[in-house]
Protein backbone atom coordinates (compact mmCIF):
# COMPACT_ATOMS: atom_id res chain seq x y z
CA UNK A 1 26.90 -13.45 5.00
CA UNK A 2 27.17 -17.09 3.37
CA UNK A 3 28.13 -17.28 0.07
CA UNK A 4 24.76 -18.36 -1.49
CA UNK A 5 22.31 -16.20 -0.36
CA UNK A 6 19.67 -18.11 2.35
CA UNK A 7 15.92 -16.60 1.81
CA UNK A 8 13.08 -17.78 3.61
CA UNK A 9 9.76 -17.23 1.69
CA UNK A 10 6.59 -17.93 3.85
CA UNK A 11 3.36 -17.18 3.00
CA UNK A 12 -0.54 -19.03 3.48
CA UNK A 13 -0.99 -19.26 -0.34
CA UNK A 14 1.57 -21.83 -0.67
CA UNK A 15 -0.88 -24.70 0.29
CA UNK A 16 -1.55 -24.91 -3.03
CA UNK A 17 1.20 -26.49 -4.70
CA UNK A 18 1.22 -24.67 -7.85
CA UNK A 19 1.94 -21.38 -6.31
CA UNK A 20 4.99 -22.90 -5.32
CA UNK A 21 6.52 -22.92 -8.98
CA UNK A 22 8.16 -19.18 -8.28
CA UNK A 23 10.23 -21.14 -5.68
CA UNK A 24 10.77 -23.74 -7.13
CA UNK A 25 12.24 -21.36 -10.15
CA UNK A 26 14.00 -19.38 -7.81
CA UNK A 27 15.48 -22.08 -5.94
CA UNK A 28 17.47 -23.30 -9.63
CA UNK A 29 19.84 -20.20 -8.40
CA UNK A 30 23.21 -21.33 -7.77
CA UNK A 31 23.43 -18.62 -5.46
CA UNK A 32 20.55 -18.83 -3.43
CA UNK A 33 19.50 -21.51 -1.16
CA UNK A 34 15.88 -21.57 -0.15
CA UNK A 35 13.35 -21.93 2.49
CA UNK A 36 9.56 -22.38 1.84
CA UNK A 37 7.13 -22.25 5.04
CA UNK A 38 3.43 -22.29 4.87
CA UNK A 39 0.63 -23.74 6.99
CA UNK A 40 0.45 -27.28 7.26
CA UNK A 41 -3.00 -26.85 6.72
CA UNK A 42 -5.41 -24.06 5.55
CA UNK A 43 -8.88 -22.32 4.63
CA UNK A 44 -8.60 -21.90 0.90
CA UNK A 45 -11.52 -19.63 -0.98
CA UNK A 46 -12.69 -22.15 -1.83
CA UNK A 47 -12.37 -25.27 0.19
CA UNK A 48 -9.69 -26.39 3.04
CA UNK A 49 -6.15 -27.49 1.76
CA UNK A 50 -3.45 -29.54 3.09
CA UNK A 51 0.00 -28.72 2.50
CA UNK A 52 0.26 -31.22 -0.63
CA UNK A 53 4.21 -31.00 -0.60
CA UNK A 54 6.01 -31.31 2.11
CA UNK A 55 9.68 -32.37 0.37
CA UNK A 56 11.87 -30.90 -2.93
CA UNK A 57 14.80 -31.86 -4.07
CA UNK A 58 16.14 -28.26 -4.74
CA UNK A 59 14.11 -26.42 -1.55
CA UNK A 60 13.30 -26.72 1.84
CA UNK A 61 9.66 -27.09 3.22
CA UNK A 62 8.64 -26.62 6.79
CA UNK A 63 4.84 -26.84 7.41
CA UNK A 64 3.29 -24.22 10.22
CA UNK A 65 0.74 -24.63 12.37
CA UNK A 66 -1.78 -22.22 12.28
CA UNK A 67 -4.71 -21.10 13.70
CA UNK A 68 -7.96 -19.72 12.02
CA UNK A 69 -6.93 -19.65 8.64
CA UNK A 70 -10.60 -19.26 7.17
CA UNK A 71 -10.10 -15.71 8.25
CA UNK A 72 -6.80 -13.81 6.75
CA UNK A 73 -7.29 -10.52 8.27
CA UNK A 74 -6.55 -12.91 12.00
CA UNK A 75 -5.31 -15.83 11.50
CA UNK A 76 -1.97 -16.39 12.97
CA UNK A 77 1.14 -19.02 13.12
CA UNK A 78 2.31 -20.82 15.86
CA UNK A 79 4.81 -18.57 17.84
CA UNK A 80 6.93 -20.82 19.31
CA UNK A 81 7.57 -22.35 16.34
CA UNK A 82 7.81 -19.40 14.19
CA UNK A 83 10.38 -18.01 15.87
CA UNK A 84 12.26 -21.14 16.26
CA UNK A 85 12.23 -21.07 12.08
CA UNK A 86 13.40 -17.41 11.72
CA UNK A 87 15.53 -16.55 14.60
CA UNK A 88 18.38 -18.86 15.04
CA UNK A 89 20.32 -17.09 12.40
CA UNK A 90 19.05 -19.40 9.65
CA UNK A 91 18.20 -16.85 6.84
CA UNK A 92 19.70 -13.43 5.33
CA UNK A 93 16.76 -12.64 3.86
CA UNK A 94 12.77 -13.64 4.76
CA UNK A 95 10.70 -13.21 2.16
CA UNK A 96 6.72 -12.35 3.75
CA UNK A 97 3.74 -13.31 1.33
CA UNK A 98 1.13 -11.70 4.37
CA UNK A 99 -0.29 -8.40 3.86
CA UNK A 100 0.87 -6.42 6.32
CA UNK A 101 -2.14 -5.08 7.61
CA UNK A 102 -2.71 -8.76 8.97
CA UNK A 103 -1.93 -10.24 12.33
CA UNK A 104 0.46 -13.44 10.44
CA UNK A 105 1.81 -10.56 8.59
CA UNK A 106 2.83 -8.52 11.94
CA UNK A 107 3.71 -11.53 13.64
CA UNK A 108 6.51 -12.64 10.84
CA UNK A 109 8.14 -8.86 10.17
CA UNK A 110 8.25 -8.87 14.43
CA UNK A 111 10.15 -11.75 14.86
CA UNK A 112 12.58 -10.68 11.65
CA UNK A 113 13.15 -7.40 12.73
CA UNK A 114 14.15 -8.74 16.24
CA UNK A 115 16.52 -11.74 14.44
CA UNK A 116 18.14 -8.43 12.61
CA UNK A 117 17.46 -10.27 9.25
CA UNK A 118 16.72 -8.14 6.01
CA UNK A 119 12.87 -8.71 4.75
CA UNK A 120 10.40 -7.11 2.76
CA UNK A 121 6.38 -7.86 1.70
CA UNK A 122 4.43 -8.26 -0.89
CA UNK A 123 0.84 -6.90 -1.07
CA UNK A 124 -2.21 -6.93 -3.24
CA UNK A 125 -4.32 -3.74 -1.65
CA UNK A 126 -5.22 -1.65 -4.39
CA UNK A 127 -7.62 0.52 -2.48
CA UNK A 128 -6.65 3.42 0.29
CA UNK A 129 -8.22 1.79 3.40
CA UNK A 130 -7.91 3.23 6.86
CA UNK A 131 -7.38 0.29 9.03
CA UNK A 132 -8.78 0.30 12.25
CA UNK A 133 -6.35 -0.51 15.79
CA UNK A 134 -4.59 -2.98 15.61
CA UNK A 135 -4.68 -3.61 12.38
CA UNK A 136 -3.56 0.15 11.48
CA UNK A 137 -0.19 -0.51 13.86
CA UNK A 138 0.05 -3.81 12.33
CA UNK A 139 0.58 -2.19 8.84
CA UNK A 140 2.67 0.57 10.07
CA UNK A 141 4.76 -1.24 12.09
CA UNK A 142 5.40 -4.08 9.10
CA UNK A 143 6.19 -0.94 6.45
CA UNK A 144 8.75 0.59 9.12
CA UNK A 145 10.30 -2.90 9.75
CA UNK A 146 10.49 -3.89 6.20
CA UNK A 147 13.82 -2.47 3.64
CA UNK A 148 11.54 -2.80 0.81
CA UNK A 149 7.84 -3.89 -0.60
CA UNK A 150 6.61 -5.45 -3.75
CA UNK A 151 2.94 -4.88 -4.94
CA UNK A 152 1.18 -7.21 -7.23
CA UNK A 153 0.46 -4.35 -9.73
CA UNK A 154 0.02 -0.69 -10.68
CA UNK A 155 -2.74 0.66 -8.73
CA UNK A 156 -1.69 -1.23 -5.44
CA UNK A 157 1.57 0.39 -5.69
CA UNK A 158 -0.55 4.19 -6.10
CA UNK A 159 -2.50 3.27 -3.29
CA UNK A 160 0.33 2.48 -1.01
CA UNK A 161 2.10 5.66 -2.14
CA UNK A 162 -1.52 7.04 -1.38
CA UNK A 163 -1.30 6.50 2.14
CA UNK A 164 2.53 7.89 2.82
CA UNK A 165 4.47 4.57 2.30
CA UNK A 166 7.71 5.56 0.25
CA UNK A 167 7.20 4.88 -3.23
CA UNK A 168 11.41 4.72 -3.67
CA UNK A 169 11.16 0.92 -1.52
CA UNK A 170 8.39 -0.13 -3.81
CA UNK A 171 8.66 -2.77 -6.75
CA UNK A 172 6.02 -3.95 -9.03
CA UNK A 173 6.03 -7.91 -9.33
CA UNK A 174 2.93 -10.05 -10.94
CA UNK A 175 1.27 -12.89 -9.96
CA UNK A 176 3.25 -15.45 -12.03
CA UNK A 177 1.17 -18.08 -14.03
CA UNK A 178 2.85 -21.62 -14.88
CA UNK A 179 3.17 -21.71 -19.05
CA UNK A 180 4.00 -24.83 -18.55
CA UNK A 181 0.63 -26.40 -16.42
CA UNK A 182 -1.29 -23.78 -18.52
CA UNK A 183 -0.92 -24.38 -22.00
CA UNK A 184 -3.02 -24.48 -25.28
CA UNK A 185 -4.27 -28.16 -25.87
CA UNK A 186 -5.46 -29.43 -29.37
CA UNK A 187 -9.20 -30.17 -30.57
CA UNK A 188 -9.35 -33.53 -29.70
CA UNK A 189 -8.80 -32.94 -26.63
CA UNK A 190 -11.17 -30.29 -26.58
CA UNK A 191 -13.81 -32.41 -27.63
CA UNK A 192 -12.73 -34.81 -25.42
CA UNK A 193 -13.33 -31.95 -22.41
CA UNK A 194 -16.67 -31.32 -23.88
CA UNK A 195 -18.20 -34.29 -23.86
CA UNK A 196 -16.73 -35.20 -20.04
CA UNK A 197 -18.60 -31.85 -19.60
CA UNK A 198 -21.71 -32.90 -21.53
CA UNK A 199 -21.57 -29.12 -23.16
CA UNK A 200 -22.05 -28.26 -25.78
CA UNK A 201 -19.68 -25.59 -27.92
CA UNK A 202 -19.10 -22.58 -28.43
CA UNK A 203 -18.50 -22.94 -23.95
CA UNK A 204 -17.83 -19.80 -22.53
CA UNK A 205 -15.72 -19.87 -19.11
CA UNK A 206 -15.27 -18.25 -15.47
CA UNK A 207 -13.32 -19.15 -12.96
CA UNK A 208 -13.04 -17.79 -9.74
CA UNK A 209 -15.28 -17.04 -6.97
CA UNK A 210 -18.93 -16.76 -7.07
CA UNK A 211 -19.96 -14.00 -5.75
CA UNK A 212 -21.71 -10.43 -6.52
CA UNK A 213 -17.99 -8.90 -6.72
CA UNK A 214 -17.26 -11.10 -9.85
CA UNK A 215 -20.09 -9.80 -11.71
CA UNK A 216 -21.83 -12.46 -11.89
CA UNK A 217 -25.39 -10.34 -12.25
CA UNK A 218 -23.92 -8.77 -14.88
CA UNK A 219 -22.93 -11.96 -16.74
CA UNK A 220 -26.14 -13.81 -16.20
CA UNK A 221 -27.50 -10.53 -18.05
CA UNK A 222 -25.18 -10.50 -20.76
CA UNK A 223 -25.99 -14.11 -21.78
CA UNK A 224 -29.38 -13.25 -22.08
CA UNK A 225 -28.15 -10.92 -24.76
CA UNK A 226 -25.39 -13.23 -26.54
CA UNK A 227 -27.56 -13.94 -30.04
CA UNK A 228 -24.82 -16.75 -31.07
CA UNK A 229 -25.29 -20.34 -29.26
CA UNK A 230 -23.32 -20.82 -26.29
CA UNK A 231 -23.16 -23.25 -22.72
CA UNK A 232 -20.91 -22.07 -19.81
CA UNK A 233 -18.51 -23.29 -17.98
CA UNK A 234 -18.07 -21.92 -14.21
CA UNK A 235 -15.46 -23.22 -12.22
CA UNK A 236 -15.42 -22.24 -8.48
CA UNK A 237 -18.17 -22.07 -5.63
CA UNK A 238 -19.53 -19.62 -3.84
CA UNK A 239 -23.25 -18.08 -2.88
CA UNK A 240 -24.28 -17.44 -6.53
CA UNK A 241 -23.65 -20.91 -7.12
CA UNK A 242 -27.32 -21.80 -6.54
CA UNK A 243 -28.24 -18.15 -7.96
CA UNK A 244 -27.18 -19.40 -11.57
CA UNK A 245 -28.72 -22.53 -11.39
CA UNK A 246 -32.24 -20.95 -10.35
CA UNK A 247 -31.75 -18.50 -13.36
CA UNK A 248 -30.43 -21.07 -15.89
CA UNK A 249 -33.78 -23.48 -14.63
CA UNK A 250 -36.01 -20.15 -14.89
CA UNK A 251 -34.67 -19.95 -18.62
CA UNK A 252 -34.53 -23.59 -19.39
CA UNK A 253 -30.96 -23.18 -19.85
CA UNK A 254 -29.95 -26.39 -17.56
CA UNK A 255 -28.41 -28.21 -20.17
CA UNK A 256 -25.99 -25.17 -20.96
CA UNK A 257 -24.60 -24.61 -17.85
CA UNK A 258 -21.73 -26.59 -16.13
CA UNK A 259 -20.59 -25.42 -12.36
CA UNK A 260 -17.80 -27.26 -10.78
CA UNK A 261 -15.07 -26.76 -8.07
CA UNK A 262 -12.17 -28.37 -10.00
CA UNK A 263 -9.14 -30.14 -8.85
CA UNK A 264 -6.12 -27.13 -8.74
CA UNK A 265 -4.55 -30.10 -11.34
CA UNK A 266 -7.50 -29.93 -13.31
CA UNK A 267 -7.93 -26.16 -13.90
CA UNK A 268 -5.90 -25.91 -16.76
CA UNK A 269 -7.56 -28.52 -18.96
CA UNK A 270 -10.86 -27.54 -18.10
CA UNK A 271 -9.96 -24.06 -18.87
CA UNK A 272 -8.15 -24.76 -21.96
CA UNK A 273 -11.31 -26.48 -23.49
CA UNK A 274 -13.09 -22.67 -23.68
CA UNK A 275 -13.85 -20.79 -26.79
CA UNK A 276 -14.01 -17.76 -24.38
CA UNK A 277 -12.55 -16.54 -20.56
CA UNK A 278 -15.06 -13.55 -19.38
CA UNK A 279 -13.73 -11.73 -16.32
CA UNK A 280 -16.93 -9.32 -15.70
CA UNK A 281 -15.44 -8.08 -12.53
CA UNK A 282 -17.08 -4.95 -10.51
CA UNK A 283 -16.00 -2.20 -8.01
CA UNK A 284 -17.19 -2.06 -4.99
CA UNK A 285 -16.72 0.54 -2.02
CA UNK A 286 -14.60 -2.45 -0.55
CA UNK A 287 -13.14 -4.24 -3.60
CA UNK A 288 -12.17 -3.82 -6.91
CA UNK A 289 -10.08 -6.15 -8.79
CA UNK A 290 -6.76 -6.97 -7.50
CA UNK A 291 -4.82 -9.06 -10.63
CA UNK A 292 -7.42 -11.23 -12.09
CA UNK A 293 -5.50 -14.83 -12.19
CA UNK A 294 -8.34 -16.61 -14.33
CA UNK A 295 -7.08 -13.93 -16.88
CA UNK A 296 -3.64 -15.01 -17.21
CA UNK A 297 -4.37 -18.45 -17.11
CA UNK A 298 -6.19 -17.99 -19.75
CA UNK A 299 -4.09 -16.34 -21.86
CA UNK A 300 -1.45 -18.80 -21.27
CA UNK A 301 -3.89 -21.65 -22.43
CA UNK A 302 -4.56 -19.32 -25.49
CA UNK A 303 -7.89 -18.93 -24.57
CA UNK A 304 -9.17 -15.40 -25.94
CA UNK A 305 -10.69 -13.12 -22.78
CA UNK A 306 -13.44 -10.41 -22.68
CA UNK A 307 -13.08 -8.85 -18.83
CA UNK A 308 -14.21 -5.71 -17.68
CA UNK A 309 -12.21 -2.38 -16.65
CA UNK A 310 -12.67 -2.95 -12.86
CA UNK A 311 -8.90 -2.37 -10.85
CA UNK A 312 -6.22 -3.97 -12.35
CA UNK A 313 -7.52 -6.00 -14.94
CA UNK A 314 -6.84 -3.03 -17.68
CA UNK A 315 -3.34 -3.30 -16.86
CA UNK A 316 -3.15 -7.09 -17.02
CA UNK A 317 -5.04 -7.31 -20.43
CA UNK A 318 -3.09 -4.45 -21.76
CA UNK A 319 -3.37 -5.43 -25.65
CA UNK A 320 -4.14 -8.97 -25.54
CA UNK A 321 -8.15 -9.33 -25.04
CA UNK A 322 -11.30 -7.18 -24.85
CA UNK A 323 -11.41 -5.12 -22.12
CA UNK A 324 -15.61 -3.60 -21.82
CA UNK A 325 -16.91 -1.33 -19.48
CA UNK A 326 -17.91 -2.76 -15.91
CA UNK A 327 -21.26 -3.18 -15.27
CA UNK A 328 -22.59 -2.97 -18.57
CA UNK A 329 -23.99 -6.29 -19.73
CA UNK A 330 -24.83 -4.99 -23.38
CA UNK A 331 -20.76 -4.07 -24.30
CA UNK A 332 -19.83 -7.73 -22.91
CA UNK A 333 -22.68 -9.30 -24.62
CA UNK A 334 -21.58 -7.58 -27.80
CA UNK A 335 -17.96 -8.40 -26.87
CA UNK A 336 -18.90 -11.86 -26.60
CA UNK A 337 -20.79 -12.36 -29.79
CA UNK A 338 -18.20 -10.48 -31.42
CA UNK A 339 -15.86 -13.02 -30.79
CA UNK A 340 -18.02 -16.06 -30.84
CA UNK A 341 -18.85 -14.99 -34.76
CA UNK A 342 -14.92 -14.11 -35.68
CA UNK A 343 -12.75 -17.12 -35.48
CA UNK A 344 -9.51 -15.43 -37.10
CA UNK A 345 -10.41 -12.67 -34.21
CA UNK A 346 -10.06 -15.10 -31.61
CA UNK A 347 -7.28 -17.01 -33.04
CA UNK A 348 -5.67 -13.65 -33.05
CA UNK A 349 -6.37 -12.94 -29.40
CA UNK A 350 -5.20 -16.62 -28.42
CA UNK A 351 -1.68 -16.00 -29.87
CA UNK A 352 -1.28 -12.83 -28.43
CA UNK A 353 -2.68 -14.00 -25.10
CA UNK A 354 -0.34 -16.66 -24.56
CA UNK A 355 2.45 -14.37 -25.62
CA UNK A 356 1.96 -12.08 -22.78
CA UNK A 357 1.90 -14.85 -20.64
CA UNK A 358 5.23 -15.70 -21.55
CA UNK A 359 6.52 -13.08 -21.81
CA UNK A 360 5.11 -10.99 -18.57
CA UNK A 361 3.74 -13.68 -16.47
CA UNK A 362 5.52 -16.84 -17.06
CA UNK A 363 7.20 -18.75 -13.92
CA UNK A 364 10.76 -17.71 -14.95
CA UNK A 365 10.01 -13.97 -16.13
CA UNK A 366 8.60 -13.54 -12.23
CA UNK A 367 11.24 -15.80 -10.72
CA UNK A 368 14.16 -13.56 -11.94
CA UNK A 369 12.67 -10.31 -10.85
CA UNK A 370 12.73 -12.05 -7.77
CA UNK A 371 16.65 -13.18 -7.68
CA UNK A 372 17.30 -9.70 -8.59
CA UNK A 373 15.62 -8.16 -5.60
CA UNK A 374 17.32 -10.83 -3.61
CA UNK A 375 20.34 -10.00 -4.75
CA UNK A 376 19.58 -6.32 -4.71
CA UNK A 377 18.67 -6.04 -0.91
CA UNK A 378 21.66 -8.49 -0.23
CA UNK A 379 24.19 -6.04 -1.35
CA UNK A 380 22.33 -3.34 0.42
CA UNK A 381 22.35 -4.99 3.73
């Protein structure tokens, strides 16, 4: 083995350049030099994204091609040149961002496992789901290739323990939000946001999808109830787009209500302008909250948050917002008004929002758990 350590980190999700800034942290190691590889271009949630970056001064980036990206459970990368990245000795360590129940996943902890090279993955399924073939053997056979796996919180890790995978190769890493991108920004500004936005404050925010999942029903229902005055903010697209916009016209609440898909750049201003982040998410028998990223964005733009309890978001709010029942429109509303009438409340909230951000979530808190795992599964090897 070289004397700095040579990791290869590949994953769809870093299209967007922002979720590159864990490299681009990591990378600052002396000791480790590192490759990024993506797809050159790719289905987002939301829209389709180019590879923005293809060059930085302290990584490398190789773009992928790759083939139905609007669907992650199949989509795949280029074989030939795939394995012309990862086995020609090039790495010590490959670093797979694809759940492992996915065919990208399977085809990247194949092609590692025949180079002989150390790897391990990192997953976000926080429910106990029985795969059907192939997906099933593409899950196993990822966990039995793999020396280790990181889950992006507490209950994916008790799922995966759940289902038989050893919970002694598991390690708990976030999603890392930049403090940095995401920060608090004064009241002109604000105002400045506001006006751009033609709304009105107090403005209430969510970001995200829009779909039933991200309880939106519950949220249009909730407003209804909020007694203080209020406009919202909704950043993101999705079917309820057009199901907001009939019930703000069947209200005569037009003039309240903002919906935009926002520049990736842009996010952070836009949702540093709220009074409030809500995060009304709800279980289903297929989903329930994985992380909640609009929540830590928010707190690092010292934003205060109401969300609700579904999945992970408890954990990821610990003692730094509101956390209400899911489902229940009267405790948000309440939760809402509460903090839309208490300014020292939500002042409080702010400060201890963006202090979990830093503190938990920030770029170079996640980075280093990374370098230590690195390092870790280096001297194991």
């Amino acid at each position: 083995m070289s004397d700095s350590l040579r990791v290869l980190t590949i994953g769809h999700s870093y299209v967007v350049g922002l979720n590159q800034a864990v490299a681009a942290q990591t990378a600052k190691d002396p000791n480790i030099h590192l490759t990024l590889a993506a797809p050159a271009y790719d289905y987002g949630d939301l829209r389709r994204l180019r590879l923005g970056r293809t060059e930085h001064p302290d990584y490398k980036i190789v773009p992928l091609n790759a083939r139905l990206t609007r669907w992650k459970h199949i989509f795949w990368y280029e074989r030939k040149r795939l394995s012309e990245l990862i086995a020609n000795g090039n790495f010590d360590i490959v670093h797979n961002w694809e759940e492992p129940y996915t065919i990208a996943g399977y085809q990247i902890a194949n092609i590692t496992s025949k180079a002989g090279i150390t790897q391990f993955f990192w997953t976000a399924q926080n429910l106990v789901k029985n795969y059907p073939w192939p997906f099933s053997k593409f899950e196993r056979t990822v966990f039995a290739k793999s020396q280790c796996w990181v889950a992006c919180g507490e209950l994916v890790r008790q799922a995966m323990v759940e289902k038989g995978y050893a919970e002694s190769k598991s390690h708990i890493i976030p999603l890392a939000v930049d403090t940095n991108h995401f920060h608090p920004i004064d009241e002109a500004e604000r105002s400045q946001v506001h006006d751009e936005l033609s709304l009105a404050p107090p403005v209430i925010g969510f970001s995200g999808r829009l779909v039933a999942d991200k309880g939106l029903e519950v949220l249009m229902k909730s407003l209804e109830r909020v007694e203080n005055g209020w406009s919202l903010l909704a950043l993101g697209s999705g079917p309820y787009r057009e199901k907001l916009l009939h019930w703000a016209a069947s209200r005569g609440l037009n003039g309240r209500i903002k919906i935009m898909l926002a520049d990736h750049d842009q996010v952070a201003r836009y949702i540093a302008a709220l009074d409030v982040m809500v995060a009304p998410s709800l279980t289903t028998r297929h989903w329930k909250e994985q992380f909640g990223r609009m929540i830590t964005e928010a707190f690092a733009c010292g934003v205060p948050v109401v969300a609700s309890d579904s999945g992970e978001i408890p954990y990821v709010v610990a003692d730094a917002g509101v956390v209400v029942p899911e489902g229940n429109s009267q405790a948000l509303a309440a939760a809402i008004d509460n903090l839309l009438s208490n300014p020292a409340r939500r002042g409080q909230l702010a400060r201890a929002g963006r202090a979990r951000a830093e503190s938990t979530y920030s770029v170079p808190t996640i980075a280093n758990q990374y370098v230590q795992l690195y390092h870790k599964l280096a001297e194991q090897s």
